[in-house]
Protein backbone atom coordinates (compact mmCIF):
# COMPACT_ATOMS: atom_id res chain seq x y z
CA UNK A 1 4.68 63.48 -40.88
CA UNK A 2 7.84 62.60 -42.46
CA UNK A 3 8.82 59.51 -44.47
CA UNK A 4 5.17 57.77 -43.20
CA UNK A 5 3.41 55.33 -45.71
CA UNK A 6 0.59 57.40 -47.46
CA UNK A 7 -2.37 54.58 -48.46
CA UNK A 8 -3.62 54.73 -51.86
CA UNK A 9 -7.01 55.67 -52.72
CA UNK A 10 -8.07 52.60 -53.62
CA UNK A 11 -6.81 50.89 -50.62
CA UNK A 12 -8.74 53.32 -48.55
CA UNK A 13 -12.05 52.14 -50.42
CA UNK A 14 -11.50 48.51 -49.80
CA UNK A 15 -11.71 49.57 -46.19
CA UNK A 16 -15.58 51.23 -46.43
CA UNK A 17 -18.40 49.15 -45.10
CA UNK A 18 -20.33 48.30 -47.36
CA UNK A 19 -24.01 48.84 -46.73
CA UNK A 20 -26.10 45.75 -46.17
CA UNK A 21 -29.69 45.33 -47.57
CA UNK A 22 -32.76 46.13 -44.87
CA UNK A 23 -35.26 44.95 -47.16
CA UNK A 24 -36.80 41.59 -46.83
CA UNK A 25 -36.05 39.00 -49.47
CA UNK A 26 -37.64 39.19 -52.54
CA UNK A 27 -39.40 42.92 -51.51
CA UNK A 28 -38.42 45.71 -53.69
CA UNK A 29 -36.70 48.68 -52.13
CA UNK A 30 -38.52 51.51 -51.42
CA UNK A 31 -37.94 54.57 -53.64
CA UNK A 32 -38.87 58.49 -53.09
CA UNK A 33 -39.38 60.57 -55.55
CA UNK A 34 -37.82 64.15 -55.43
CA UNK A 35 -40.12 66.60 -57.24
CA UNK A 36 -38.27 68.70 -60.20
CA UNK A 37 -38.10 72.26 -59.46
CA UNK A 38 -42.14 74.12 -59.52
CA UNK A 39 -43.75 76.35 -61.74
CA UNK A 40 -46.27 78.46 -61.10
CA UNK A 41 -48.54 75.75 -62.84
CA UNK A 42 -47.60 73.49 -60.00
CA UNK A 43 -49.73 76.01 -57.61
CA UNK A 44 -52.68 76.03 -59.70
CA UNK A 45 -54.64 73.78 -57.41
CA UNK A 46 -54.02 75.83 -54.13
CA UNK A 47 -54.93 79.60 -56.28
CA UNK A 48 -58.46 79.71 -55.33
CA UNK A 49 -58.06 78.85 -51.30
CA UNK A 50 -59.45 81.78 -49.43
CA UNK A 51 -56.78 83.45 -46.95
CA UNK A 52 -58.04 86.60 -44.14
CA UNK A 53 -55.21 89.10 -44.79
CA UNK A 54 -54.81 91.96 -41.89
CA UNK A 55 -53.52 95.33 -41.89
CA UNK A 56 -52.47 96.07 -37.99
CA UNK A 57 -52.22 99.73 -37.06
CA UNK A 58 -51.34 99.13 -33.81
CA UNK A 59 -52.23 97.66 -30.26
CA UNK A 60 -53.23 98.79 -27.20
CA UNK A 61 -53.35 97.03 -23.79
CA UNK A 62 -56.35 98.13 -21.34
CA UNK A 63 -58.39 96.58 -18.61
CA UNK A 64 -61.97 95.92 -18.99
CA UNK A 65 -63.41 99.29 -17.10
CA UNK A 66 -62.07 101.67 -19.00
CA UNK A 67 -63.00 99.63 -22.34
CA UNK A 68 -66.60 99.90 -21.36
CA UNK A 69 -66.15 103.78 -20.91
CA UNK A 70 -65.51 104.30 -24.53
CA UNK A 71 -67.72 105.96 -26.39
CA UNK A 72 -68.32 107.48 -29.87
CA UNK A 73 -65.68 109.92 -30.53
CA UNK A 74 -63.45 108.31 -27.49
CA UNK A 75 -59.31 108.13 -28.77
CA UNK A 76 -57.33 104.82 -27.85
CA UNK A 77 -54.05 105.29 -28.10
CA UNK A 78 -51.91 102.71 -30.27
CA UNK A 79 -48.04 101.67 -29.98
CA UNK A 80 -47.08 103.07 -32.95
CA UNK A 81 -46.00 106.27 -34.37
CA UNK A 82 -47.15 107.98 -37.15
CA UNK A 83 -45.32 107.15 -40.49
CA UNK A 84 -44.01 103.78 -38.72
CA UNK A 85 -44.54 100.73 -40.65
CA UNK A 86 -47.66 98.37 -39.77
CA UNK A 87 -47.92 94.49 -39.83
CA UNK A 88 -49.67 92.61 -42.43
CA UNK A 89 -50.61 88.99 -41.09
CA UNK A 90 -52.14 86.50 -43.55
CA UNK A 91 -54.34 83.60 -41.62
CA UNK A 92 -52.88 85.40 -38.10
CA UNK A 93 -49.17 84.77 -39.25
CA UNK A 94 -46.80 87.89 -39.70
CA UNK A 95 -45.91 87.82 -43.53
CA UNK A 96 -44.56 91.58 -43.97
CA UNK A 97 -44.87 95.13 -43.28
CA UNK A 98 -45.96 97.92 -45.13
CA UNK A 99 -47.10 101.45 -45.34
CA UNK A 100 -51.03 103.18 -45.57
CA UNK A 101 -51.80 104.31 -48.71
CA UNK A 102 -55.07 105.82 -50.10
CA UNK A 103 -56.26 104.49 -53.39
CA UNK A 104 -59.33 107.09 -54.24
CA UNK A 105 -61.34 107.22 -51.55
CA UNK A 106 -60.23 103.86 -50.16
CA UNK A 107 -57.69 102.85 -47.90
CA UNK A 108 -54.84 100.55 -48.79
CA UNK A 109 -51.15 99.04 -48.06
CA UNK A 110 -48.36 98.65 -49.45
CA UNK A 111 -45.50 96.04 -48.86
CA UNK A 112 -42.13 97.15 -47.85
CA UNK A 113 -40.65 94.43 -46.10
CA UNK A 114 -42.09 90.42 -46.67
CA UNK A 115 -40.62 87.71 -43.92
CA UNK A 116 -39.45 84.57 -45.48
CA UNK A 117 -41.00 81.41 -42.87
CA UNK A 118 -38.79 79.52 -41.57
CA UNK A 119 -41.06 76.67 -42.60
CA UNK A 120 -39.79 74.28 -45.46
């Protein structure tokens, strides 16, 4: 590098292009607005949309035959293992997993792990 001229800042922003105007003559430019940070206020309006939340035990593949030989009392075997954690899809998209719990004589889950979408 040596003894080399070094410009000064300000010569270096004489040498920027300066950006030209795309607007027509006499139109205002265009401005966007940038929402502030929400609050939980700001999702009032979507609160009461109705989602179909689903619990998913398991799956099980099997051809049409032996689906028609089912009958009461008839065991289909699932993918999982007992004590692993099941998926909980909200409108068909995976959203977390969780565990089975029993609340009184009902059955219920609870969330362990919740995916973040990739979705902005």
């Amino acid at each position: 590098m040596g003894d080399q001229d070094v410009p000064e800042l300000s010569e270096l922003d004489d040498e920027t292009p300066q950006s030209e105007e795309i607007n027509e003559p006499g139109a205002e430019p265009e401005t966007i607005e940038v929402p502030a940070t929400g609050t939980a206020q700001d999702l009032e309006a979507v609160y009461d949309i109705p989602v179909q939340v689903s619990a998913v035990l398991g799956k099980s593949t099997m051809e049409v035959n032996q689906l028609l030989k089912l009958g009461r009392g008839a065991v289909v075997e699932l993918d999982r293992k007992v004590g692993e954690a099941i998926d909980i899809y909200v409108n068909n998209r995976l959203v977390a997993r969780g565990e089975v719990v029993v609340l009184e004589d009902r059955l219920g889950i609870t969330m362990t792990e919740i995916y973040k979408s990739d979705r902005t």
